[in-house]
C-alpha atoms as a PDB file:
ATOM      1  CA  UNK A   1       8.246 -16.111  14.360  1.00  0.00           C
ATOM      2  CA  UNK A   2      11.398 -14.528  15.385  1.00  0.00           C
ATOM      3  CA  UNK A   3      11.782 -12.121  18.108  1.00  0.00           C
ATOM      4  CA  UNK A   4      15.458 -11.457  18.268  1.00  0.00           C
ATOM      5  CA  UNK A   5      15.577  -7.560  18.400  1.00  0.00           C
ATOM      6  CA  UNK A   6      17.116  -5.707  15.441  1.00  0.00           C
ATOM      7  CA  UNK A   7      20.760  -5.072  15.372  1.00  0.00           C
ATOM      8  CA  UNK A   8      20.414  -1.649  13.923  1.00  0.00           C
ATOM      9  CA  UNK A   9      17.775   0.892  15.314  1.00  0.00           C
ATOM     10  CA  UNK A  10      16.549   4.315  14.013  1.00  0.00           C
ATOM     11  CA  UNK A  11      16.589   7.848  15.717  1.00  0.00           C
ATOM     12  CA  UNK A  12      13.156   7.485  17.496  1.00  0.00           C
ATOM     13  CA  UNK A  13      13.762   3.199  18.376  1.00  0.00           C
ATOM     14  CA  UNK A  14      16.815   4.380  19.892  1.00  0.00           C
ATOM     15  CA  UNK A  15      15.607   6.752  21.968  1.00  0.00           C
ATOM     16  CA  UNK A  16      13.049   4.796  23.625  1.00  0.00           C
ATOM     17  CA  UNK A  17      15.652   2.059  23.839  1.00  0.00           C
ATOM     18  CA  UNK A  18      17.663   3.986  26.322  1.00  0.00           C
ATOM     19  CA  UNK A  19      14.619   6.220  27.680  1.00  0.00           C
ATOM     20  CA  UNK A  20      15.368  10.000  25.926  1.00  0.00           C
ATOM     21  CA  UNK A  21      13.693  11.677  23.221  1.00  0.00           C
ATOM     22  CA  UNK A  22      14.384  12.038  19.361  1.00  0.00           C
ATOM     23  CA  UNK A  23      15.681  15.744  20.095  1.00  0.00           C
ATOM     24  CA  UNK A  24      18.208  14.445  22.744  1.00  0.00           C
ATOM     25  CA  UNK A  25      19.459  11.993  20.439  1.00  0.00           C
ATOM     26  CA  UNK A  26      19.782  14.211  17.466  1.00  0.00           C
ATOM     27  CA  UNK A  27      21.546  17.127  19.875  1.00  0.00           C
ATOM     28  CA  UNK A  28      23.959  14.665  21.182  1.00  0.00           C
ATOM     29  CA  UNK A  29      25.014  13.535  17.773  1.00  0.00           C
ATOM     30  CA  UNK A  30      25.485  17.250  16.453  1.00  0.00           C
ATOM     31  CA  UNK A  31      27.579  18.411  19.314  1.00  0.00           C
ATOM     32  CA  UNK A  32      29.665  14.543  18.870  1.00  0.00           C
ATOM     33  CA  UNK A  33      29.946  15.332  15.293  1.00  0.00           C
ATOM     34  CA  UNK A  34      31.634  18.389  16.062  1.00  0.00           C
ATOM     35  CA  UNK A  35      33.810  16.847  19.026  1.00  0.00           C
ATOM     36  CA  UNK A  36      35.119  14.587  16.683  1.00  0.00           C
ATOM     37  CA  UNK A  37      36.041  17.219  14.238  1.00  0.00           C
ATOM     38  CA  UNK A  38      38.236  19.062  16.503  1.00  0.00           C
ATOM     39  CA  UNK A  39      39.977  15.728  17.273  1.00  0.00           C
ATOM     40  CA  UNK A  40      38.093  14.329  20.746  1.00  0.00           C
ATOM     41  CA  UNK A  41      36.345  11.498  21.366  1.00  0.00           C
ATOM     42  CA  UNK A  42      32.269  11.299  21.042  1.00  0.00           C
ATOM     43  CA  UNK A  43      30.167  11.341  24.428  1.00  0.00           C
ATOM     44  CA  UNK A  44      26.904   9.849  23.199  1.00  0.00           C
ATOM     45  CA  UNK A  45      26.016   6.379  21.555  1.00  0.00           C
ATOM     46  CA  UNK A  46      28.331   5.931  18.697  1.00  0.00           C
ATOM     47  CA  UNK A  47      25.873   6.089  15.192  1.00  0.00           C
ATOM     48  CA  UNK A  48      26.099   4.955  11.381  1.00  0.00           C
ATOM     49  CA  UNK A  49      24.947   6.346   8.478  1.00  0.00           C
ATOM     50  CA  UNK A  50      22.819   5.193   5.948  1.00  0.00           C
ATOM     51  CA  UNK A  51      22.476   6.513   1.889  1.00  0.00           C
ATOM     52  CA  UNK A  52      23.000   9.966   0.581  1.00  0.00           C
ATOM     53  CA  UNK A  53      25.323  11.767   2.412  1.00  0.00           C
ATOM     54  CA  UNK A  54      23.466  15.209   1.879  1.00  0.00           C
ATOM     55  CA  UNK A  55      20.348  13.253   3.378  1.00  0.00           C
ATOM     56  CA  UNK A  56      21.959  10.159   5.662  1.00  0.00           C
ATOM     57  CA  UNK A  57      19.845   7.417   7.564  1.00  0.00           C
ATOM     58  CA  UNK A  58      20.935   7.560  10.977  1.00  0.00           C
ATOM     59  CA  UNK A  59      21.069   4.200  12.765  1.00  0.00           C
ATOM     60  CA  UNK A  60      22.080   3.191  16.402  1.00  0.00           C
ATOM     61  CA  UNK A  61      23.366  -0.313  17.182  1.00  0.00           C
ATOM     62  CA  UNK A  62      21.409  -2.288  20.002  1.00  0.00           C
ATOM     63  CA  UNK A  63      25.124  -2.789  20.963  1.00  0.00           C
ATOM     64  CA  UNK A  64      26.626   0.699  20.751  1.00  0.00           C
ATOM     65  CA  UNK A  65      23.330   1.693  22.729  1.00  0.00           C
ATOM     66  CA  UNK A  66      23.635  -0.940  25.674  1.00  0.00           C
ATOM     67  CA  UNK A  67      27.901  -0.071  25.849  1.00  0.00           C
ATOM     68  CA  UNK A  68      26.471   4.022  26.337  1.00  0.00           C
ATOM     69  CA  UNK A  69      24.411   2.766  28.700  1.00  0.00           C
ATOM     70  CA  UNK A  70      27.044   1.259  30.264  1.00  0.00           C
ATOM     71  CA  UNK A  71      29.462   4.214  30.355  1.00  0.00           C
ATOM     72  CA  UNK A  72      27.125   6.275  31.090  1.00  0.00           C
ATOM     73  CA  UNK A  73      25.986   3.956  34.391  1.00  0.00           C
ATOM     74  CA  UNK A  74      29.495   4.502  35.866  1.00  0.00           C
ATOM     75  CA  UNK A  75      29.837   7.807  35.678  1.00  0.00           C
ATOM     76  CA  UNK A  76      26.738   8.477  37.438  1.00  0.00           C
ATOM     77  CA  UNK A  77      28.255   5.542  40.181  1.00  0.00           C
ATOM     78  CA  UNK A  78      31.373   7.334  40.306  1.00  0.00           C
ATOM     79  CA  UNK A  79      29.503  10.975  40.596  1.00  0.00           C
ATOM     80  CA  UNK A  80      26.881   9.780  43.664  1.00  0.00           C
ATOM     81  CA  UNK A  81      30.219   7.795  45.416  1.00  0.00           C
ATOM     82  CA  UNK A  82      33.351  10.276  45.128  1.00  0.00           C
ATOM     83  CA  UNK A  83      36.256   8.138  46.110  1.00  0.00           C
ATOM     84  CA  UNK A  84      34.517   4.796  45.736  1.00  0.00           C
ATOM     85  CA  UNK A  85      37.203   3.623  42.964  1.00  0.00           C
ATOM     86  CA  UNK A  86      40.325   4.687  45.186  1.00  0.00           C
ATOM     87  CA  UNK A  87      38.704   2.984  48.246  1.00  0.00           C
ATOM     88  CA  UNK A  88      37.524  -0.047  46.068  1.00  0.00           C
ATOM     89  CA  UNK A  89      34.197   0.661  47.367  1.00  0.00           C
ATOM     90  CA  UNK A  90      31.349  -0.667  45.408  1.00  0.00           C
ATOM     91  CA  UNK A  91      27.967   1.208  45.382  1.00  0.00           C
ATOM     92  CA  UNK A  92      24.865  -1.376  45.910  1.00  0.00           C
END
């Protein structure tokens, strides 16, 4: 059997896969979808969709999940440490 994880996830896989719920997924990507209209860059995970457009599958890739994690990971770093990047301080 194989037990590789699936590269695309939907709304409620993705949200357990980075520890939220449905509705803070689906918030985020409203208020991105209107950053990105007025020309600035998304703050959530980055999404794809699926089919019609009136009625789109949303899907989040295990990649574009773990790289949010990421960002998200060293701006909370940077936020608890003020100063650690100009002091090349690491936080342990």
């Amino acid at each position: 059997m194989d037990e590789r994880k699936p590269a695309a996830l939907k709304i409620a896989q993705a949200a357990a896969y980075i520890g939220v719920s449905s509705q803070y997924m689906n918030k985020h990507r409203h208020i991105d979808r209107k950053r990105i209209r007025a020309g600035l860059d998304p703050e959530g995970p980055r999404w794809f969709e699926l089919g019609d457009k009136n009625r789109p599958n949303v899907r989040y890739l295990v990649s574009e999940l773990d790289a949010f994690l990421s960002r998200r990971a060293v701006e909370t770093e940077a936020r608890l440490c003020p100063g650690a990047e100009s002091q090349n301080i690491a936080a342990s």
